[in-house]
C-alpha atoms as a PDB file:
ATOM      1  CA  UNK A   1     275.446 124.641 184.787  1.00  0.00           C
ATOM      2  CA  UNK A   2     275.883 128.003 183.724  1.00  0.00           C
ATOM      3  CA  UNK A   3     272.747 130.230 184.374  1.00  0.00           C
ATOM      4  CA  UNK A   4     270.556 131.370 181.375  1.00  0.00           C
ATOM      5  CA  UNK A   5     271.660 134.975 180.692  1.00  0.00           C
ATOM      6  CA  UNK A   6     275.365 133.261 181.122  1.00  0.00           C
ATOM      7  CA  UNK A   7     274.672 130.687 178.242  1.00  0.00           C
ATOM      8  CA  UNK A   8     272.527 133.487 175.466  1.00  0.00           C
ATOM      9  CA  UNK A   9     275.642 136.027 176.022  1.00  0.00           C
ATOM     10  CA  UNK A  10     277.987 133.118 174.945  1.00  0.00           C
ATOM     11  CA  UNK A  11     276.244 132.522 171.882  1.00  0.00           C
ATOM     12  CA  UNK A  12     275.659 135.642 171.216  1.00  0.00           C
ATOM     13  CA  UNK A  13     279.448 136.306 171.391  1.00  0.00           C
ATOM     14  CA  UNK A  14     280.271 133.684 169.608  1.00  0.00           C
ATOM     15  CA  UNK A  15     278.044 134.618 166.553  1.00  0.00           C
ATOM     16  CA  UNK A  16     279.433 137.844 166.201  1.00  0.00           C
ATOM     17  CA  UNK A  17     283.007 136.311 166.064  1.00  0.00           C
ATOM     18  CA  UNK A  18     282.271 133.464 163.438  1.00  0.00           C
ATOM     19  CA  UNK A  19     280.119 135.918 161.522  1.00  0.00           C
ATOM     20  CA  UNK A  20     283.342 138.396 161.707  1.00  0.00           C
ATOM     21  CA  UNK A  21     285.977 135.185 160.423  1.00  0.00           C
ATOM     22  CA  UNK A  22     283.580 133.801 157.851  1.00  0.00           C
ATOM     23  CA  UNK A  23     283.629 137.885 156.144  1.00  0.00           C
ATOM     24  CA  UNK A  24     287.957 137.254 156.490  1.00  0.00           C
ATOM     25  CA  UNK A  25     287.812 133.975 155.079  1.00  0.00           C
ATOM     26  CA  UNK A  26     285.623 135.589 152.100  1.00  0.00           C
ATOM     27  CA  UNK A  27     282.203 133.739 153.007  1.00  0.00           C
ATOM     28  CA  UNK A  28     279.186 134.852 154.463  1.00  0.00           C
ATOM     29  CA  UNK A  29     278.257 134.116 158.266  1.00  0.00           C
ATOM     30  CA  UNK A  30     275.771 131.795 157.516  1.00  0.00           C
ATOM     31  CA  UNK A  31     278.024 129.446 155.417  1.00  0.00           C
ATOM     32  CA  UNK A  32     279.805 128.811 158.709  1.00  0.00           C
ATOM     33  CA  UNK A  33     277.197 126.071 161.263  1.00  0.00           C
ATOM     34  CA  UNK A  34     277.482 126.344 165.245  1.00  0.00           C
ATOM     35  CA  UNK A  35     276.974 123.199 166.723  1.00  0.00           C
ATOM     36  CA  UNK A  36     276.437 123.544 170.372  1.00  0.00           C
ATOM     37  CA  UNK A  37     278.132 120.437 171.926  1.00  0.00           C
ATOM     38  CA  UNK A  38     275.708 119.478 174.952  1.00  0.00           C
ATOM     39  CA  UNK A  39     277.110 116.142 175.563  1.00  0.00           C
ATOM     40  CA  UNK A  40     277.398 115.587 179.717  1.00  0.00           C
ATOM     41  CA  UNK A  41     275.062 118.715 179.910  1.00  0.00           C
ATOM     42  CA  UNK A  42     271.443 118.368 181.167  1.00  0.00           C
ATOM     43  CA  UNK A  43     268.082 119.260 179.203  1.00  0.00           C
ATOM     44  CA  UNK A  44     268.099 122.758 181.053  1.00  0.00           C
ATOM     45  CA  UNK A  45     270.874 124.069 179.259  1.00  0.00           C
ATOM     46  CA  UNK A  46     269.699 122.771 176.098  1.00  0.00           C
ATOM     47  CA  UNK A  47     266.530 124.533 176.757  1.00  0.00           C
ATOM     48  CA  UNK A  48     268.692 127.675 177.532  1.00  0.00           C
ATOM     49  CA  UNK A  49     270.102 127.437 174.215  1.00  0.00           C
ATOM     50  CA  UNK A  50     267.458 126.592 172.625  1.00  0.00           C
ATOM     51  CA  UNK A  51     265.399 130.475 174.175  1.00  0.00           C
ATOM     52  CA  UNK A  52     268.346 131.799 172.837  1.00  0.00           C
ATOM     53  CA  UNK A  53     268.000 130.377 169.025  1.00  0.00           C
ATOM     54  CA  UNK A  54     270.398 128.137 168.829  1.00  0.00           C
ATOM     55  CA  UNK A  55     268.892 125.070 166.954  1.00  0.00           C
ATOM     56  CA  UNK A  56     271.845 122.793 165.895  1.00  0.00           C
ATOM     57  CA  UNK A  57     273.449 120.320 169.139  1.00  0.00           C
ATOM     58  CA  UNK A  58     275.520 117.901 169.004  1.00  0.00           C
ATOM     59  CA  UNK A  59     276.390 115.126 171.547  1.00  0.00           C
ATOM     60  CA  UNK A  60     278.665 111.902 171.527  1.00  0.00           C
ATOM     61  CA  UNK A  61     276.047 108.835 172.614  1.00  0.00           C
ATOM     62  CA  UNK A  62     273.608 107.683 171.207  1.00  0.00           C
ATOM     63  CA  UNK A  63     272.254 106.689 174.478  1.00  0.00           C
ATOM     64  CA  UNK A  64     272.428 109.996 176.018  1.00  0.00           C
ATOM     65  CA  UNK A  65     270.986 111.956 173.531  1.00  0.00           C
ATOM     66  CA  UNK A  66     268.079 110.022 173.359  1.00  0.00           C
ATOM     67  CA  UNK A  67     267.302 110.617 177.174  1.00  0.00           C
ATOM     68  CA  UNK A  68     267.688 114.325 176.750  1.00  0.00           C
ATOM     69  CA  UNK A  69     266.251 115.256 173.053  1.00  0.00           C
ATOM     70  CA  UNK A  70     262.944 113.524 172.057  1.00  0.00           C
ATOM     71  CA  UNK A  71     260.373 115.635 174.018  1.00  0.00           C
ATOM     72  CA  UNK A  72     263.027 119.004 172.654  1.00  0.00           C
ATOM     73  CA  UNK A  73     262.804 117.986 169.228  1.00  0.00           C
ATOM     74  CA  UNK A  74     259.150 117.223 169.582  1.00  0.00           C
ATOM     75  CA  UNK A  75     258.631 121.220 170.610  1.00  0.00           C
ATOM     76  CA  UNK A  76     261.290 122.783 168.528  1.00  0.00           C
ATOM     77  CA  UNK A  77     260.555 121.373 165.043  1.00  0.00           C
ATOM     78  CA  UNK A  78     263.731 123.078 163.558  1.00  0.00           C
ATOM     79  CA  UNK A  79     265.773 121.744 166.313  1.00  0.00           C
ATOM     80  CA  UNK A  80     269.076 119.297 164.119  1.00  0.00           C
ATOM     81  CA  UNK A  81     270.629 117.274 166.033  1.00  0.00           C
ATOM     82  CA  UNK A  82     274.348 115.474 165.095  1.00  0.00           C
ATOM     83  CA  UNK A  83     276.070 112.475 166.411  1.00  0.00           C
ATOM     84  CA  UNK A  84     279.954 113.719 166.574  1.00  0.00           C
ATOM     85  CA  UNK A  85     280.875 110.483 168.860  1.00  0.00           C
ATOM     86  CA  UNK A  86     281.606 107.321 167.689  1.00  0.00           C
ATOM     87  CA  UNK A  87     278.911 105.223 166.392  1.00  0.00           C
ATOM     88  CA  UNK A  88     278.957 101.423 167.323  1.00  0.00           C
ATOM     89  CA  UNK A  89     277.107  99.785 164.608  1.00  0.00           C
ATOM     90  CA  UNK A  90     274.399  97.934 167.406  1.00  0.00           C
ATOM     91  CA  UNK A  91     273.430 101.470 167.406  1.00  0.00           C
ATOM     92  CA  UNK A  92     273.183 102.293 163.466  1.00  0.00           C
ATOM     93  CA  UNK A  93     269.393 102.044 163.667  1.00  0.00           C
ATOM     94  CA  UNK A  94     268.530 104.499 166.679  1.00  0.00           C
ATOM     95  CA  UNK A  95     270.896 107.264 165.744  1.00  0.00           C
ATOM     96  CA  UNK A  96     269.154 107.001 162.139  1.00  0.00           C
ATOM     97  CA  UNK A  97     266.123 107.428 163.851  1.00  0.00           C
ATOM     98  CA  UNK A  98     267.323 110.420 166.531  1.00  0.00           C
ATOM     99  CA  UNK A  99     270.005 112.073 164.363  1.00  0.00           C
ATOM    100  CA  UNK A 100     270.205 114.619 161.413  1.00  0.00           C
ATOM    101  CA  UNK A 101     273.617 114.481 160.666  1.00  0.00           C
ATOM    102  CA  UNK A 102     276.425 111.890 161.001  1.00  0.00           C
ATOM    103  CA  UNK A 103     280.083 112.877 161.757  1.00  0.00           C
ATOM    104  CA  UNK A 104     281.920 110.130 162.975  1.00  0.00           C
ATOM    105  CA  UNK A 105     281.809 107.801 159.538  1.00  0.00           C
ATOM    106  CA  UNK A 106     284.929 105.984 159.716  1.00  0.00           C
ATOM    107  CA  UNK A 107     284.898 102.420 158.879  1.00  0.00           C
ATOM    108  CA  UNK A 108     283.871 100.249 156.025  1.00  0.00           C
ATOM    109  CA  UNK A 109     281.964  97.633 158.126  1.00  0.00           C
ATOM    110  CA  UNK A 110     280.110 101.183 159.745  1.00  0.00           C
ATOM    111  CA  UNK A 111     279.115 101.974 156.498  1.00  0.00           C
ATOM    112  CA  UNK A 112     277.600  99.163 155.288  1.00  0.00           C
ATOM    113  CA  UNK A 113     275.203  98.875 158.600  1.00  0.00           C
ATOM    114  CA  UNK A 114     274.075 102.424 157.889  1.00  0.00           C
ATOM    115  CA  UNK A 115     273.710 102.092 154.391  1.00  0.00           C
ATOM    116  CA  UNK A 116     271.345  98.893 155.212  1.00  0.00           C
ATOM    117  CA  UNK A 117     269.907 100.873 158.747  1.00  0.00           C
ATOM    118  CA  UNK A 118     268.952 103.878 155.848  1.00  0.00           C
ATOM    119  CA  UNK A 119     267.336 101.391 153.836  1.00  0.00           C
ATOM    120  CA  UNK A 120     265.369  99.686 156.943  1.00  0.00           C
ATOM    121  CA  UNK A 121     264.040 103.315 158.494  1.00  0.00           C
ATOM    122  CA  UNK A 122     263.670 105.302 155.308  1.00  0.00           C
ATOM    123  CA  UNK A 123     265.711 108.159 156.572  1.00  0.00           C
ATOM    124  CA  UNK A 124     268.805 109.402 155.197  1.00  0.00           C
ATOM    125  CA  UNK A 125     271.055 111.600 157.939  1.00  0.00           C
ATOM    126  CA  UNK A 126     273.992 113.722 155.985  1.00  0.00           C
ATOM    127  CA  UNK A 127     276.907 111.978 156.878  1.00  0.00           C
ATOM    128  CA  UNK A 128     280.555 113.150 157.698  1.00  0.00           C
ATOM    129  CA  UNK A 129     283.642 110.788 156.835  1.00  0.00           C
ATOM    130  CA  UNK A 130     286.274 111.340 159.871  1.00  0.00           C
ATOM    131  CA  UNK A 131     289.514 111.834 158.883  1.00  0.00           C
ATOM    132  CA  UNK A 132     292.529 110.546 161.353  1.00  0.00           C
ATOM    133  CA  UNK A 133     294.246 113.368 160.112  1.00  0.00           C
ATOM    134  CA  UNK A 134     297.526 112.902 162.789  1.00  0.00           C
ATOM    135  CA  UNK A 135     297.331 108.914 162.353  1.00  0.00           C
ATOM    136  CA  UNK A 136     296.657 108.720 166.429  1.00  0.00           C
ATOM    137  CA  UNK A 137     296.084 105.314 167.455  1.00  0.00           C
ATOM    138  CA  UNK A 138     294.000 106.148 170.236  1.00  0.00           C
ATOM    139  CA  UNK A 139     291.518 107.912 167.952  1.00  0.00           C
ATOM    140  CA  UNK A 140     289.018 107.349 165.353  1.00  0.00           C
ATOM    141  CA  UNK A 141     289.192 107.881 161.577  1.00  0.00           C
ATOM    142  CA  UNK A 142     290.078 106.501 158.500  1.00  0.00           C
ATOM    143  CA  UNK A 143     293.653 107.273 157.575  1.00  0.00           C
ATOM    144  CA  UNK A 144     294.612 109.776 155.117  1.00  0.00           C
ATOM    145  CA  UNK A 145     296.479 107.155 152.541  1.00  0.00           C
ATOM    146  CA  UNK A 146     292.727 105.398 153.035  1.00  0.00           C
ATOM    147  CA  UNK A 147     290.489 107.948 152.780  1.00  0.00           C
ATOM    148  CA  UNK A 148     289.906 107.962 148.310  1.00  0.00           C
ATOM    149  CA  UNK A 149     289.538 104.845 148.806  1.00  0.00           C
ATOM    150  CA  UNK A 150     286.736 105.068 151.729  1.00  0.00           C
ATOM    151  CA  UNK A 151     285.573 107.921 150.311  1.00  0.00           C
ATOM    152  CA  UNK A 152     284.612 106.067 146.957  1.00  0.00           C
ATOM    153  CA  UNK A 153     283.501 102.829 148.819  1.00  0.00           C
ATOM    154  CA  UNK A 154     280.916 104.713 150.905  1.00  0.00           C
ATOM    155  CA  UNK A 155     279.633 106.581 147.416  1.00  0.00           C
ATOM    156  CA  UNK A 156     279.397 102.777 146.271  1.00  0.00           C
ATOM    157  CA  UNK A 157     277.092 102.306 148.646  1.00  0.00           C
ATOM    158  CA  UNK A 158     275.032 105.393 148.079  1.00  0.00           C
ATOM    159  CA  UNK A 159     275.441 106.866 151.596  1.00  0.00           C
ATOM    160  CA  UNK A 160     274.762 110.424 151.511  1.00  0.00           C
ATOM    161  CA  UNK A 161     278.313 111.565 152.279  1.00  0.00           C
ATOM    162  CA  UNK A 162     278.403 115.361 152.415  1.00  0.00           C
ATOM    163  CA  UNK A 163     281.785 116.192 153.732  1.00  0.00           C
ATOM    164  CA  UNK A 164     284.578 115.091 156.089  1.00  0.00           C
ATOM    165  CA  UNK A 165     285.465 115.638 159.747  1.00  0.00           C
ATOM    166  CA  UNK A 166     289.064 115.483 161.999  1.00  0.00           C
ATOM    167  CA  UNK A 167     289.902 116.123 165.218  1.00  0.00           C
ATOM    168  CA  UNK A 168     293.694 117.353 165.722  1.00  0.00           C
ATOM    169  CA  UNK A 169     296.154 115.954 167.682  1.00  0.00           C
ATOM    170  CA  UNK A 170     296.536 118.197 170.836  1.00  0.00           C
ATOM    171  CA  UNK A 171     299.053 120.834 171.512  1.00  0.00           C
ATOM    172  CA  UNK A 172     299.991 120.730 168.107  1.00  0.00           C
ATOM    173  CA  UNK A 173     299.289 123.614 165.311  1.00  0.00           C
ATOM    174  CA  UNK A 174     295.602 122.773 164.014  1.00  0.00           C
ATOM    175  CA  UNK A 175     296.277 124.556 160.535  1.00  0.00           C
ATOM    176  CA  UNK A 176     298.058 121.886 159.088  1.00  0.00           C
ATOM    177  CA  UNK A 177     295.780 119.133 159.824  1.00  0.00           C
ATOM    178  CA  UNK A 178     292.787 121.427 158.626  1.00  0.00           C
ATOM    179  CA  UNK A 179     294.092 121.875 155.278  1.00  0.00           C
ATOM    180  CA  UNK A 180     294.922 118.517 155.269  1.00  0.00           C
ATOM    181  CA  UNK A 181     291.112 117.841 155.697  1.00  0.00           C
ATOM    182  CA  UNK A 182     290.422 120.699 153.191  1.00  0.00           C
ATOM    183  CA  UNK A 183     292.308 119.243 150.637  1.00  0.00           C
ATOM    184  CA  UNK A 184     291.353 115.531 150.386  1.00  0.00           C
ATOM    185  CA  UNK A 185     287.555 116.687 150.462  1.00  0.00           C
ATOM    186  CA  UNK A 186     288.184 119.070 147.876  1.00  0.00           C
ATOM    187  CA  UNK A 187     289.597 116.657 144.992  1.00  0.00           C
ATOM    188  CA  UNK A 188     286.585 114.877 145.827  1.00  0.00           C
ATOM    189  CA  UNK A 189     283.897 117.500 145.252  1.00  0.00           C
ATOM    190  CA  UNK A 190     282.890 117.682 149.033  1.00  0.00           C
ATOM    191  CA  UNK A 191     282.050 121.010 150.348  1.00  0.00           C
ATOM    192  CA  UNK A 192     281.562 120.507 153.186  1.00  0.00           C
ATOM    193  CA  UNK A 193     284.314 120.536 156.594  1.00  0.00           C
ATOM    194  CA  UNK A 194     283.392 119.844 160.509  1.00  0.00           C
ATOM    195  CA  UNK A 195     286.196 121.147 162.029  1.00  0.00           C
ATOM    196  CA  UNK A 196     287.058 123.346 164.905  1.00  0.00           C
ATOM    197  CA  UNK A 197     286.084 123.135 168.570  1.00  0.00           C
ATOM    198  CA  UNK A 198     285.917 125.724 171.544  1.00  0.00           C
ATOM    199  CA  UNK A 199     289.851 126.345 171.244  1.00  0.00           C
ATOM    200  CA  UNK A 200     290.686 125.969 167.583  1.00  0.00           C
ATOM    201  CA  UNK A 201     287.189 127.064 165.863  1.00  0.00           C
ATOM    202  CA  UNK A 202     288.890 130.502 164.272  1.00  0.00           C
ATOM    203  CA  UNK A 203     291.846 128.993 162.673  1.00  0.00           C
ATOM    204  CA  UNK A 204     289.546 126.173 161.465  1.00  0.00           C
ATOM    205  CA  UNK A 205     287.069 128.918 159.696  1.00  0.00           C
ATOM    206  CA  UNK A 206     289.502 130.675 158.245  1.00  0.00           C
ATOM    207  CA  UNK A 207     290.765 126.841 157.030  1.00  0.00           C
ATOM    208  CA  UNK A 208     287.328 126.504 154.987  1.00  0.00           C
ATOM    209  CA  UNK A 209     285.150 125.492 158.106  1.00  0.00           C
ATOM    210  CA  UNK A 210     281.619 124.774 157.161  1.00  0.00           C
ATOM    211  CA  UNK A 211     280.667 123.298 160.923  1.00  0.00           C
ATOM    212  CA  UNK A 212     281.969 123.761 163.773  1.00  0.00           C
ATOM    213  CA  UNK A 213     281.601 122.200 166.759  1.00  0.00           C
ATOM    214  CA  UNK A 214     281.713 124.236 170.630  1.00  0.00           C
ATOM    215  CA  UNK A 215     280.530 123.265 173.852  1.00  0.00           C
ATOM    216  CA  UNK A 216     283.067 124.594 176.735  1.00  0.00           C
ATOM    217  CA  UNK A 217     282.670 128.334 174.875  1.00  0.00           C
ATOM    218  CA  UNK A 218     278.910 127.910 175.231  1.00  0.00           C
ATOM    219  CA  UNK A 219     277.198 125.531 178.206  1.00  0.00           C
ATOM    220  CA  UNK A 220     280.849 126.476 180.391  1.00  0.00           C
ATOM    221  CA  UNK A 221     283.083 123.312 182.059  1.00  0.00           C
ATOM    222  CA  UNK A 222     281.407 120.186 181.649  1.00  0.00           C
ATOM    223  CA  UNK A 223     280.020 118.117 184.185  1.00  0.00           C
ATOM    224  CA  UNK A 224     281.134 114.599 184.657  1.00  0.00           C
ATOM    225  CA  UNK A 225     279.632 112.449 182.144  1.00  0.00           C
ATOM    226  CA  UNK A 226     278.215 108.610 182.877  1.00  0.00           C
ATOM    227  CA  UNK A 227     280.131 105.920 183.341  1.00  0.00           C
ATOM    228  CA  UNK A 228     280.252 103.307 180.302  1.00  0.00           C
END
């Protein structure tokens, strides 16, 4: 874990860079959300984050997050917290109860167990639709061809779908795929873009980035995570 003073000088660098790209890309720096991606690191660098005002983390279990945040979010009352993992739907009810935001949106049978988990619990996370934007396999996402479609089906169902989300193939040019993303949520009225991790987060801003989501940059190498 990197030490304290290690992990407030990364933010701090980092908030002067996506405060400089949002300007280029003709925003303002606060249109442009840092999520600090603390999945597979402990509480103590969360809490080192946290001294250094960072209040938005995201992580990629359900199960793990819930081990590390309660007692955080209990003391930081401004602390958000977003699921950018997949979501198995025997888990729709505790992330609606843990989460703020939902990125990882990305099949009809998902929706319709958080659309009933909303209606259970009385809360309503914003939720991201992710986009397969390279039609990987291996990887989560609606399809592009599929996505009006989704996109309309999870409106149907009044979830409160605020934007869209991808993940790029690797070693290929992000750009592409991030207007890609830009476009589809744009003839659909949705502002909003999580896109854009510790190596691709300034092409993604100056792609229309409204999240963005960093945890090597910030908390350093991460540690081996649990074993499923």
């Amino acid at each position: 874990m990197l030490s304290g003073s290690s992990i407030a000088h990364n933010l701090e660098a980092l908030r002067t860079r996506v405060a400089a790209l949002a300007r280029e890309s003709g925003r303002q720096p606060d249109d442009v959300a840092l999520i600090a991606v603390s999945k597979t690191h402990p509480a103590e660098a969360i809490s080192e984050a946290l001294a250094a005002g960072q209040r938005e983390f995201g992580e990629n279990r359900v199960q793990e997050a819930a081990a590390k945040f309660p007692p955080l979010k209990a003391e930081f009352f401004d602390l958000r917290l977003h699921l950018i993992g997949p979501l198995q739907t025997n888990k729709a009810v505790e992330a609606m109860r843990l989460f703020d935001v939902i990125h990882s949106l990305d099949r009809p049978k998902l929706a319709e167990v958080l659309a009933g988990a909303m209606a259970k619990i009385g809360r309503r996370p914003d939720c991201f639709i992710q986009v397969n934007t390279g039609g990987e396999p291996q990887k989560a996402g609606v399809l592009p061809d599929a996505a009006d479609t989704f996109i309309a089906r999870c409106r149907d169902l009044r979830l409160p779908v605020v934007g869209l989300m991808c993940i790029p193939p690797l070693d290929v040019p992000p750009a592409p795929h991030f207007n890609l993303l830009r476009d589809i949520a744009s003839r659909h009225g949705l502002t909003r873009l999580s896109m854009g991790m510790s190596g691709d987060f300034e092409t993604a801003i100056l792609s229309g980035a409204t999240e963005i989501r960093v945890g090597t940059a910030i908390f350093g190498q991460r540690p081996p995570g649990p074993t499923r």
